[in-house]
C-alpha atoms as a PDB file:
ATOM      1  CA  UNK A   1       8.963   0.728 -21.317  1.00  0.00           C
ATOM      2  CA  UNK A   2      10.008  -1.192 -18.010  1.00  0.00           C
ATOM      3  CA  UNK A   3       9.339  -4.553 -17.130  1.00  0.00           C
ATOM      4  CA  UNK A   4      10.133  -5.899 -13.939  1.00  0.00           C
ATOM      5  CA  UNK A   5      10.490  -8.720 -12.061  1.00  0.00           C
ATOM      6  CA  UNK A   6       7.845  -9.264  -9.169  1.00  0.00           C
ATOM      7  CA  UNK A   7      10.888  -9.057  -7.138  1.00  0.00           C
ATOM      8  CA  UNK A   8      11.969  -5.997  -8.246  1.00  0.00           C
ATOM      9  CA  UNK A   9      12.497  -2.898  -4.965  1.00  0.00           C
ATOM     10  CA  UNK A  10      12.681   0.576  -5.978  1.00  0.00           C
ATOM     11  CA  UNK A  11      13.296   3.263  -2.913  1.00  0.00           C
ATOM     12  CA  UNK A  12      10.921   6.132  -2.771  1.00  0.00           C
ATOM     13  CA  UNK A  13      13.640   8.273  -4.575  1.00  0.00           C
ATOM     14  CA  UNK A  14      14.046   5.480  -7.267  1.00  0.00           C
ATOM     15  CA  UNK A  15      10.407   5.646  -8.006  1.00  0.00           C
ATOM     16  CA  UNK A  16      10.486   9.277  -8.293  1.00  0.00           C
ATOM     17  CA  UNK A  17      12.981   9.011 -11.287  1.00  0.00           C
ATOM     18  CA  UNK A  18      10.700   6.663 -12.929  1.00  0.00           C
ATOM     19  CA  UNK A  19       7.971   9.133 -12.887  1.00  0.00           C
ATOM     20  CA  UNK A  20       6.830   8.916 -16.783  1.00  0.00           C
ATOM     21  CA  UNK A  21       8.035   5.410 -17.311  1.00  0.00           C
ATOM     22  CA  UNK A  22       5.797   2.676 -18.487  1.00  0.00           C
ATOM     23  CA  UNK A  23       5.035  -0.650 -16.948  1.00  0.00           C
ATOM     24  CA  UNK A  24       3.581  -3.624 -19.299  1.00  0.00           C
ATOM     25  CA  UNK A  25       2.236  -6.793 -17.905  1.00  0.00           C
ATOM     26  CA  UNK A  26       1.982 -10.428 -18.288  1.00  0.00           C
ATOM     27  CA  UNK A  27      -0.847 -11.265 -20.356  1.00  0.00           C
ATOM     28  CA  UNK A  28      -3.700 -12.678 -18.900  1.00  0.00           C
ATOM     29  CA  UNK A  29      -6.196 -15.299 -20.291  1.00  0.00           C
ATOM     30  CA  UNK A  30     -10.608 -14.004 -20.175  1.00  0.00           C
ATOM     31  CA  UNK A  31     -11.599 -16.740 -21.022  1.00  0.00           C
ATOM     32  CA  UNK A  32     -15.459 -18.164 -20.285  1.00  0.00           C
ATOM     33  CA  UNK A  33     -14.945 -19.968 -17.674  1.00  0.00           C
ATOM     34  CA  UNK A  34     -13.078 -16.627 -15.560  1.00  0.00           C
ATOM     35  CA  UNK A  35     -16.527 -14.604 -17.105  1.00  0.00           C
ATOM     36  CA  UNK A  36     -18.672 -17.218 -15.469  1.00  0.00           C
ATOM     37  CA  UNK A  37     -16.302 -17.388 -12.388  1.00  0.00           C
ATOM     38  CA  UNK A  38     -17.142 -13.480 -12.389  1.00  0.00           C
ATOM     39  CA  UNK A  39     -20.446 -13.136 -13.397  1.00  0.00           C
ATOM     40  CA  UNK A  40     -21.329 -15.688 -10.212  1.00  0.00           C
ATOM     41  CA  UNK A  41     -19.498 -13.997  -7.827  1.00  0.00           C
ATOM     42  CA  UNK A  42     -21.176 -10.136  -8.812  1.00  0.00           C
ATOM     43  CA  UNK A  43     -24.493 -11.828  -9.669  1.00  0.00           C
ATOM     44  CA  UNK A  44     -24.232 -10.092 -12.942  1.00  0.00           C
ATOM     45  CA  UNK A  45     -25.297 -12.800 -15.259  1.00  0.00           C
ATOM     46  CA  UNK A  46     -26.504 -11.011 -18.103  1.00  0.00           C
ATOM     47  CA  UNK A  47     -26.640 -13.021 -21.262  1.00  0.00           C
ATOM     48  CA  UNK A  48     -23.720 -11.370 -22.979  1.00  0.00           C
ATOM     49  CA  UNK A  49     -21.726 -12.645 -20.648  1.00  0.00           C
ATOM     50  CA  UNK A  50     -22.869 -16.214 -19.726  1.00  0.00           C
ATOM     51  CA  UNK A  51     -24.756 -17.594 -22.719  1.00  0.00           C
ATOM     52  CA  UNK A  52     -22.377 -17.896 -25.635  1.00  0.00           C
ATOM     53  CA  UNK A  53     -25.700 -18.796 -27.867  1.00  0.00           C
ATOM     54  CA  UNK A  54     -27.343 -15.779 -27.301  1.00  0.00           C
ATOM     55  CA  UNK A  55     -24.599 -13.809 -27.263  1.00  0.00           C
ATOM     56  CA  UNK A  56     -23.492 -14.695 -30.964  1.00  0.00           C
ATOM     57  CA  UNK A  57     -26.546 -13.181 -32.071  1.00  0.00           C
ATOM     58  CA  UNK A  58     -25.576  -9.421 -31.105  1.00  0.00           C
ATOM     59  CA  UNK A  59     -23.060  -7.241 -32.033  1.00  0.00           C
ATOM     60  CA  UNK A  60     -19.917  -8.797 -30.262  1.00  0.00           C
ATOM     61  CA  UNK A  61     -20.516 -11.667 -31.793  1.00  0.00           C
ATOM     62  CA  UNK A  62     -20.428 -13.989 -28.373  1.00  0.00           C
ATOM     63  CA  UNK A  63     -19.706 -13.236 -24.690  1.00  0.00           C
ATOM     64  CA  UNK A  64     -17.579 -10.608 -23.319  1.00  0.00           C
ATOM     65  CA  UNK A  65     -16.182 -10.153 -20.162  1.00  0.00           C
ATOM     66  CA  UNK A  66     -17.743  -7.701 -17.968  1.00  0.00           C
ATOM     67  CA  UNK A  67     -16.355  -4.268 -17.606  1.00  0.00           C
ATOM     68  CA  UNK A  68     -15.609  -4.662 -14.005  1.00  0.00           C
ATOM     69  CA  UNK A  69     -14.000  -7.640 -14.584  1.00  0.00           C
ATOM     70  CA  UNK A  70     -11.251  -6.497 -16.653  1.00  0.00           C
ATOM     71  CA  UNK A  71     -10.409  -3.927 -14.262  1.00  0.00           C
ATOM     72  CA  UNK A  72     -10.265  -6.421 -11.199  1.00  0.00           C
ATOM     73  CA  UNK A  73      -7.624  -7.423 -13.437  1.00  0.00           C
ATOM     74  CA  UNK A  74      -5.686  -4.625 -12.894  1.00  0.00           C
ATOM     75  CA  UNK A  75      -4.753  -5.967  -9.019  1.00  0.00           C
ATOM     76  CA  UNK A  76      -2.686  -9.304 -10.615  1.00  0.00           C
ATOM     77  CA  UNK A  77      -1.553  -7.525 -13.748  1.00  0.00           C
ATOM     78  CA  UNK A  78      -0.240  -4.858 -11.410  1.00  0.00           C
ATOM     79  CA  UNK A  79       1.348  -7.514  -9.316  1.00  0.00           C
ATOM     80  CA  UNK A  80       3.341  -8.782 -12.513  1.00  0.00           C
ATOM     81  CA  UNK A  81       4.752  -5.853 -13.497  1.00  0.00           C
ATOM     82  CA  UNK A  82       5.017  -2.672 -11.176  1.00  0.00           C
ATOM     83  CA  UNK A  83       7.944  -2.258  -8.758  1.00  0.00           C
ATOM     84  CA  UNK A  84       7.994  -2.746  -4.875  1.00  0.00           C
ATOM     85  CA  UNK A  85       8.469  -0.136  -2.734  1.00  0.00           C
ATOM     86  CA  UNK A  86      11.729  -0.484  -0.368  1.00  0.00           C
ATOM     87  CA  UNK A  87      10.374  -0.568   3.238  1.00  0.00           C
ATOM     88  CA  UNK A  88       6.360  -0.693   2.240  1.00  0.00           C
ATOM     89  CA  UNK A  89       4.487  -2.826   4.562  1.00  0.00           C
ATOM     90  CA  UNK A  90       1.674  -2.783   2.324  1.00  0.00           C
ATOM     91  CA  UNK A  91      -0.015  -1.284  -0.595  1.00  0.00           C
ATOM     92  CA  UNK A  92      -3.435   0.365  -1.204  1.00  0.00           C
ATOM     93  CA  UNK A  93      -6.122   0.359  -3.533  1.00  0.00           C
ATOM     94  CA  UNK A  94      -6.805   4.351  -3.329  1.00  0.00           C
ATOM     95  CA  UNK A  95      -9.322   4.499  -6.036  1.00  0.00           C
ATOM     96  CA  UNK A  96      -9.814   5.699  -9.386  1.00  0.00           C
ATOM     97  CA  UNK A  97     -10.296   9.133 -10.562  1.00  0.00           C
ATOM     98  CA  UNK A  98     -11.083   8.281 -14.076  1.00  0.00           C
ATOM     99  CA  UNK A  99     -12.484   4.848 -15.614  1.00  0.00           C
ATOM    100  CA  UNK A 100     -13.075   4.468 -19.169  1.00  0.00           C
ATOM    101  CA  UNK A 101     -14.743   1.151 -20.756  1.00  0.00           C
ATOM    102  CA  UNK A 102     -13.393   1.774 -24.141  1.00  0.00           C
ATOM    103  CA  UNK A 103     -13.853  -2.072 -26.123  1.00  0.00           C
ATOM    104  CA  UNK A 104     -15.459  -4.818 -25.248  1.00  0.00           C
ATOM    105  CA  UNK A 105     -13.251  -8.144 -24.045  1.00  0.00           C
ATOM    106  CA  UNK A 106     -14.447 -11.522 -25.975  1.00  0.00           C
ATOM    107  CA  UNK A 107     -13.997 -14.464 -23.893  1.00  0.00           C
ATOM    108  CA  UNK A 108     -10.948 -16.346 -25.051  1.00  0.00           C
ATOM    109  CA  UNK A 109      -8.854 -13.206 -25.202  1.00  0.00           C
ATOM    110  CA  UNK A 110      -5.786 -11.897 -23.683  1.00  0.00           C
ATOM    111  CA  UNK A 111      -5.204  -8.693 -21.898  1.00  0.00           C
ATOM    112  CA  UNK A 112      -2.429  -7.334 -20.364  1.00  0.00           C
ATOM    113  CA  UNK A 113      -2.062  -3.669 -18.903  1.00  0.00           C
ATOM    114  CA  UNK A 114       0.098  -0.816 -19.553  1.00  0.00           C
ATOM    115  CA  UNK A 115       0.679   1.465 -16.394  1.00  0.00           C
ATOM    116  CA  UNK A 116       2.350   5.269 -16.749  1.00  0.00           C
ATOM    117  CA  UNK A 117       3.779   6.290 -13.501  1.00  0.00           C
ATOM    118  CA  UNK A 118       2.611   9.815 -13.808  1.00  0.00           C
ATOM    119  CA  UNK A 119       2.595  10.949 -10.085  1.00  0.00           C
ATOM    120  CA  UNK A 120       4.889   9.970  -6.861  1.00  0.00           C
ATOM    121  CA  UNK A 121       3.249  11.626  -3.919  1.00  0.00           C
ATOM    122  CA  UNK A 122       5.028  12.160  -0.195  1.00  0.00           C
ATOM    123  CA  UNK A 123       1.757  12.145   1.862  1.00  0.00           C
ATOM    124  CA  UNK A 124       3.388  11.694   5.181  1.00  0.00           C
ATOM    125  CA  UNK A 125       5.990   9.768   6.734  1.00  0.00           C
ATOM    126  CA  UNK A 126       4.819   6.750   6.163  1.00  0.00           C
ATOM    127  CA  UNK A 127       2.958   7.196   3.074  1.00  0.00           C
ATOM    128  CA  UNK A 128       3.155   7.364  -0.824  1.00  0.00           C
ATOM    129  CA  UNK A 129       0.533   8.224  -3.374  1.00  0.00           C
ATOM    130  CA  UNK A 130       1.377   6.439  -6.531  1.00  0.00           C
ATOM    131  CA  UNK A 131      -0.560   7.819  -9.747  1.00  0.00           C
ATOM    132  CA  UNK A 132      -1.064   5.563 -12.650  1.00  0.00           C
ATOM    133  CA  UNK A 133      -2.365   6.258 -16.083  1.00  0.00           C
ATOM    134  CA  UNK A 134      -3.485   2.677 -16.971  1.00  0.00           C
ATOM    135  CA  UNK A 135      -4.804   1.311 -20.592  1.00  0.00           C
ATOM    136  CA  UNK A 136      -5.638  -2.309 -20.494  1.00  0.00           C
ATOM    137  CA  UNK A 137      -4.406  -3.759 -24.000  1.00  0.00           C
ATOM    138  CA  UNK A 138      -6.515  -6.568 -25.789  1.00  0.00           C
ATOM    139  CA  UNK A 139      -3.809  -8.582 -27.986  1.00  0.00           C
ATOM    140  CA  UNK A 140      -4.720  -8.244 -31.820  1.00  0.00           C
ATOM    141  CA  UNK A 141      -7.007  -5.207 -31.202  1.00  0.00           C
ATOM    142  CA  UNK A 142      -6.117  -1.796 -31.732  1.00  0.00           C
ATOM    143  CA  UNK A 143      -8.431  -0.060 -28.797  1.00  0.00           C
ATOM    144  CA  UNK A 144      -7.703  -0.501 -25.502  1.00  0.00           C
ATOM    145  CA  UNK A 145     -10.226  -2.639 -23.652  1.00  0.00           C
ATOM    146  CA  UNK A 146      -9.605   0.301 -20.946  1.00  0.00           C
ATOM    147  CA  UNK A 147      -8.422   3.263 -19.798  1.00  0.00           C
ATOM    148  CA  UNK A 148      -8.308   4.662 -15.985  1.00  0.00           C
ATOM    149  CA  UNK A 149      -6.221   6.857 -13.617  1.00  0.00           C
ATOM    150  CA  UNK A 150      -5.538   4.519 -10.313  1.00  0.00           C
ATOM    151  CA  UNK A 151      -4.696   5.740  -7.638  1.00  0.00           C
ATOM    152  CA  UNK A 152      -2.668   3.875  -4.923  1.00  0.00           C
ATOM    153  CA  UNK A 153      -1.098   4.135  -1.665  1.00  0.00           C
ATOM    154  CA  UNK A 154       2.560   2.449  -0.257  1.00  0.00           C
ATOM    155  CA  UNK A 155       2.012   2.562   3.640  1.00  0.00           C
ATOM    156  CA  UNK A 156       5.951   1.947   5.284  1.00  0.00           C
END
């Protein structure tokens, strides 16, 4: 397991010997007032997530973060610990080809994500498909709170 520094460069060839190396990382606070932030902003504002009262009364207990907020997550948490690329002007959001909601996030929790570099793709000259297996860890609970494969793109 790797972790980083946001000023951390690989080359393309580095990254390609890191292929099957995990990144972990920071953790990152969901608490209620980054649900309601959330829920606001989507104009999801189902109970669960925005009225702790009624929320106590069902299963979880209280809120929980939405589903699609703990993957937005994934953008900073990738930030914090996944390796530049040498000469990339920018990277992509390519998509997902798999997204799993796997355990639900109570507000006042941390997260933190752990991302397998499973892929390094030469897509032309100026670009690189990355390929991430990514679990999104809730601290003090054994199931993940997520599980995808991302896809993004280095553009030089």
């Amino acid at each position: 397991m790797s972790s980083w520094t946001e000023a951390t460069t690989l080359t393309p060839s580095e990254l390609h010997q890191n292929v099957g190396q995990t990144f972990v990382s920071h953790w990152f606070v969901v608490d209620q007032d980054r649900i309601d932030a959330f829920a606001k902003v989507t104009e999801d504002e189902q109970f669960i997530h925005v009225d702790p009262d009624q929320a106590s009364a069902t299963p979880f207990g209280g809120t929980v973060a939405h589903g699609f907020l703990t993957l937005s997550l994934l953008s900073p948490m990738a930030y914090s610990a996944l390796p530049k690329v040498q000469g990339a002007a920018m990277g992509i959001n390519y998509g997902f080809d798999r997204v799993r909601f796997l355990h639900p996030v109570r507000s006042g929790t941390r997260v933190r994500a752990h991302f397998l570099l499973t892929a390094v793709l030469k897509r032309s000259e100026r670009e690189w498909q990355l390929v991430y297996d990514v679990s999104v860890e809730i601290e003090g609970v054994h199931k993940p709170a997520l599980a995808a494969t991302w896809l993004t793109m280095q553009v030089t």
